[in-house]
Protein backbone atom coordinates (compact mmCIF):
# COMPACT_ATOMS: atom_id res chain seq x y z
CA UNK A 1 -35.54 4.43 -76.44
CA UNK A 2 -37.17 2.14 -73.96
CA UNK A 3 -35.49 0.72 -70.82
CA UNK A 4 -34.33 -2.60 -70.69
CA UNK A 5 -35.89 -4.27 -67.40
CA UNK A 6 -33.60 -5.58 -64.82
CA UNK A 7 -33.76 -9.39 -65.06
CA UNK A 8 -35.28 -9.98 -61.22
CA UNK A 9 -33.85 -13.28 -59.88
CA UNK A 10 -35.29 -14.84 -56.55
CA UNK A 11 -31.92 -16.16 -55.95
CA UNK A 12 -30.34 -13.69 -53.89
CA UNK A 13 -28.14 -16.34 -51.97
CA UNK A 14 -24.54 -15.45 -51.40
CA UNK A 15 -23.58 -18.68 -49.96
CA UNK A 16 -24.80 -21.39 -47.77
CA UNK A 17 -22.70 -23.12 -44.84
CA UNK A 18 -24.39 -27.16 -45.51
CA UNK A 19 -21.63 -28.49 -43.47
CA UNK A 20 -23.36 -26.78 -40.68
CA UNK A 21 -26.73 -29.02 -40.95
CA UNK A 22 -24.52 -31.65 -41.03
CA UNK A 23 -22.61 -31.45 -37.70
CA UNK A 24 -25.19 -29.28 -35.76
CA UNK A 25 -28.58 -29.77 -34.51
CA UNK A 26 -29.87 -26.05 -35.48
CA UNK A 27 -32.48 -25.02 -32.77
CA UNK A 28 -33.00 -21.83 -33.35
CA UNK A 29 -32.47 -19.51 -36.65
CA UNK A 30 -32.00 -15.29 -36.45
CA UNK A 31 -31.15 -12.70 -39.20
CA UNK A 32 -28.74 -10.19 -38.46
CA UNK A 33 -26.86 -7.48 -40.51
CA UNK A 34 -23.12 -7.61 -41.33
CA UNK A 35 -20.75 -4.61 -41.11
CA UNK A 36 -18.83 -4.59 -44.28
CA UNK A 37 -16.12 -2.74 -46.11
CA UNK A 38 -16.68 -1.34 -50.08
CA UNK A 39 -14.72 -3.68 -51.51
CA UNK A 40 -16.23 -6.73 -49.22
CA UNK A 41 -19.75 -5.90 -50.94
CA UNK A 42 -17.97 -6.12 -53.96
CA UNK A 43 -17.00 -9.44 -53.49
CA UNK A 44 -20.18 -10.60 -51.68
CA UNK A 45 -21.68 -9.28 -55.23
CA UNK A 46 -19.71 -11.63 -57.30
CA UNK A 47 -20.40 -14.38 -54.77
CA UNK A 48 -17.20 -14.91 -53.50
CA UNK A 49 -17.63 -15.94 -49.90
CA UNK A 50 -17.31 -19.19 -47.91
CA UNK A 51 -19.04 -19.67 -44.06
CA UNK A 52 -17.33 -23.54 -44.15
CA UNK A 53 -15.11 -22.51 -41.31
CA UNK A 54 -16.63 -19.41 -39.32
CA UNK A 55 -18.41 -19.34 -36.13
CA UNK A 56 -20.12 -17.03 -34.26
CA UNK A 57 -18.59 -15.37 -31.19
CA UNK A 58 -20.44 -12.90 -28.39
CA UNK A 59 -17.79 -10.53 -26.53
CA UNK A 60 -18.40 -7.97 -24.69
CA UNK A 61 -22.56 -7.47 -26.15
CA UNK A 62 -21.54 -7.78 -29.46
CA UNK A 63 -21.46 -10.14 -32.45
CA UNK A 64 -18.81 -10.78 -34.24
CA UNK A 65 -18.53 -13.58 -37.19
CA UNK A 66 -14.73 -14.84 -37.39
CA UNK A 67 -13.17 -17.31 -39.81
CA UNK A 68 -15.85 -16.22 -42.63
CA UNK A 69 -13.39 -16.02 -46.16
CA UNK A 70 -14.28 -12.99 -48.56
CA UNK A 71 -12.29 -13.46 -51.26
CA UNK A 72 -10.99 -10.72 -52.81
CA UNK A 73 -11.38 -8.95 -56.39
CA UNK A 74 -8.82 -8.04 -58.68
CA UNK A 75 -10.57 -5.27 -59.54
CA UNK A 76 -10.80 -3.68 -55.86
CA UNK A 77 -9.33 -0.77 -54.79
CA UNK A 78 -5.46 -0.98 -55.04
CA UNK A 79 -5.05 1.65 -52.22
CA UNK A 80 -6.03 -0.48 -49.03
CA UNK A 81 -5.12 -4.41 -48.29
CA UNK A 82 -7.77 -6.34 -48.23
CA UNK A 83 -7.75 -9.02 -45.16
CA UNK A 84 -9.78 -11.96 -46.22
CA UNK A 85 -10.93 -13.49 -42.91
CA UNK A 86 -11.17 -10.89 -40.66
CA UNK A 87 -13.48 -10.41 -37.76
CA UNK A 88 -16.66 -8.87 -38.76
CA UNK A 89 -19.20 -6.79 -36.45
CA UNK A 90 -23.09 -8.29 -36.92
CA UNK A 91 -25.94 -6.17 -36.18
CA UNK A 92 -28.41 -7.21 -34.17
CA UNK A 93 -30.78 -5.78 -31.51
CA UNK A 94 -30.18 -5.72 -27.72
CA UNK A 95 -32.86 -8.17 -26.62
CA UNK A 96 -31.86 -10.67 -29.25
CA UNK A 97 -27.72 -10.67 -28.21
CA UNK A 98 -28.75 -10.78 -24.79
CA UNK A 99 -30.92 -14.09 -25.29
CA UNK A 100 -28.16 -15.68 -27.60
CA UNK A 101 -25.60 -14.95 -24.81
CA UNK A 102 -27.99 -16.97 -22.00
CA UNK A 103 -28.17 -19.57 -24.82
CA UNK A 104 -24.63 -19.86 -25.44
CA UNK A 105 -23.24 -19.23 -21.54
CA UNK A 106 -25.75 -22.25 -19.81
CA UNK A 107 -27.21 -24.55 -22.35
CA UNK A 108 -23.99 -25.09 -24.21
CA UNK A 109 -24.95 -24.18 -27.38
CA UNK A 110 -22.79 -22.33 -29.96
CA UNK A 111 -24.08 -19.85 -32.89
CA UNK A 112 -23.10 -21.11 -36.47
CA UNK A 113 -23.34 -19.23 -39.57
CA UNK A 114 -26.14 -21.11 -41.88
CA UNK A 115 -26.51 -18.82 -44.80
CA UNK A 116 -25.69 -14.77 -46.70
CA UNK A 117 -27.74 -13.60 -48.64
CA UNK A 118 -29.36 -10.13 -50.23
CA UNK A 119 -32.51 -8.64 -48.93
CA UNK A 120 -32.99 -5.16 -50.30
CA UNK A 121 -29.51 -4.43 -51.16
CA UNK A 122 -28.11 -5.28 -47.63
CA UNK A 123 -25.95 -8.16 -46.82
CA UNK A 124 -27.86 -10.60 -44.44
CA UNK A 125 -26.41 -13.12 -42.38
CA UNK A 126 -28.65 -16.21 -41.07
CA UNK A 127 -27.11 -17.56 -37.99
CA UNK A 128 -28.49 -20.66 -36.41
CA UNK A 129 -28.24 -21.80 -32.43
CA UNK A 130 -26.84 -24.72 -32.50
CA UNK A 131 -26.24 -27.98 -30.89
CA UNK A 132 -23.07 -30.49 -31.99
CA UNK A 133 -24.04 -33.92 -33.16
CA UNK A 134 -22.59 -37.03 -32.00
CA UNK A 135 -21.27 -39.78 -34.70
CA UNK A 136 -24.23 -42.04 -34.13
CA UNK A 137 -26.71 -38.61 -34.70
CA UNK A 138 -25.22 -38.19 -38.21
CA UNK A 139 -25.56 -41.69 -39.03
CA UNK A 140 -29.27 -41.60 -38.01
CA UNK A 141 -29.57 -38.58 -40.04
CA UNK A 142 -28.14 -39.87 -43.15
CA UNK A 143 -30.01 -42.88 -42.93
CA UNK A 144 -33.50 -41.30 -42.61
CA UNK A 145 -32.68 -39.24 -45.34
CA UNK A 146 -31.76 -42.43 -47.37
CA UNK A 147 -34.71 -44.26 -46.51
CA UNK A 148 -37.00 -40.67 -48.03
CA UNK A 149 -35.26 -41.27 -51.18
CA UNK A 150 -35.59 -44.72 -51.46
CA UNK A 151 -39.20 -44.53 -49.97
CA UNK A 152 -39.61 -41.89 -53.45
CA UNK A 153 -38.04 -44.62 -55.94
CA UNK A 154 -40.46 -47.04 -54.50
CA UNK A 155 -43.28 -44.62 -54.88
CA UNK A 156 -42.53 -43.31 -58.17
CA UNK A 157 -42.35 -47.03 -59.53
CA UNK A 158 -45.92 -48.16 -58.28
């Protein structure tokens, strides 16, 4: 009997953090690995993750991602207790920590988590250096992106 091909889908997004775009001026963007338990793949599997409230920390040379929610399966193993938002190692080379931690210590910026996603079977994590907006940025913001759809409308019609 023949084998039934794997449906391929380009959409290997776990989740995306758009509050972050929002609030933050993103400078920078880098890709870094996540440390994860077997049942937290699991879950990142099923798409069960939310970066609305995590942040990026550097201590002591290392990354860590804290607040990020994994929810659970039923289905996971019933012998450990899963803990939802715990701190999670990232992976990343020396040179690139070291850069972030200049970036963070003297310029005042902070590292947000933007998006998770799949890239040969390993959990990715895109973090972005970031800058906070003031109110009267993310009224600018939303108004220029008002005025592209309304400069489409009036486009489309003529």
């Amino acid at each position: 009997m023949a084998k039934k091909n794997k449906s391929r889908t380009s959409d290997n997004t776990i989740a995306t953090n758009r509050i972050a775009r929002h609030d933050y001026f993103i400078e920078d963007e880098l890709e870094v690995g996540m440390v994860l338990e077997g049942w937290e793949v699991k879950s990142l599997r099923a798409k069960n993750l939310q970066l609305k409230e995590s942040y990026v920390q550097v201590k002591n040379g290392e990354l860590s991602i804290i607040g990020a929610h994994i929810a659970p399966l039923n289905t996971a193993s019933t012998h450990i207790k899963p803990d939802a938002t715990r701190t999670r190692k990232l992976l990343a080379h020396r040179r690139e920590i070291d850069r972030l931690m200049g970036m963070v210590d003297r310029k005042g910026f902070t590292l947000v988590a933007l998006s998770a996603y799949w890239i040969r079977g390993r959990a990715k994590l895109k973090l972005g250096l970031a800058k906070g907006k003031k109110y009267h940025d993310k009224r600018a913001t939303e108004k220029d992106r008002d005025w592209k759809l309304d400069k489409a409308r009036i486009m489309k019609k003529a």
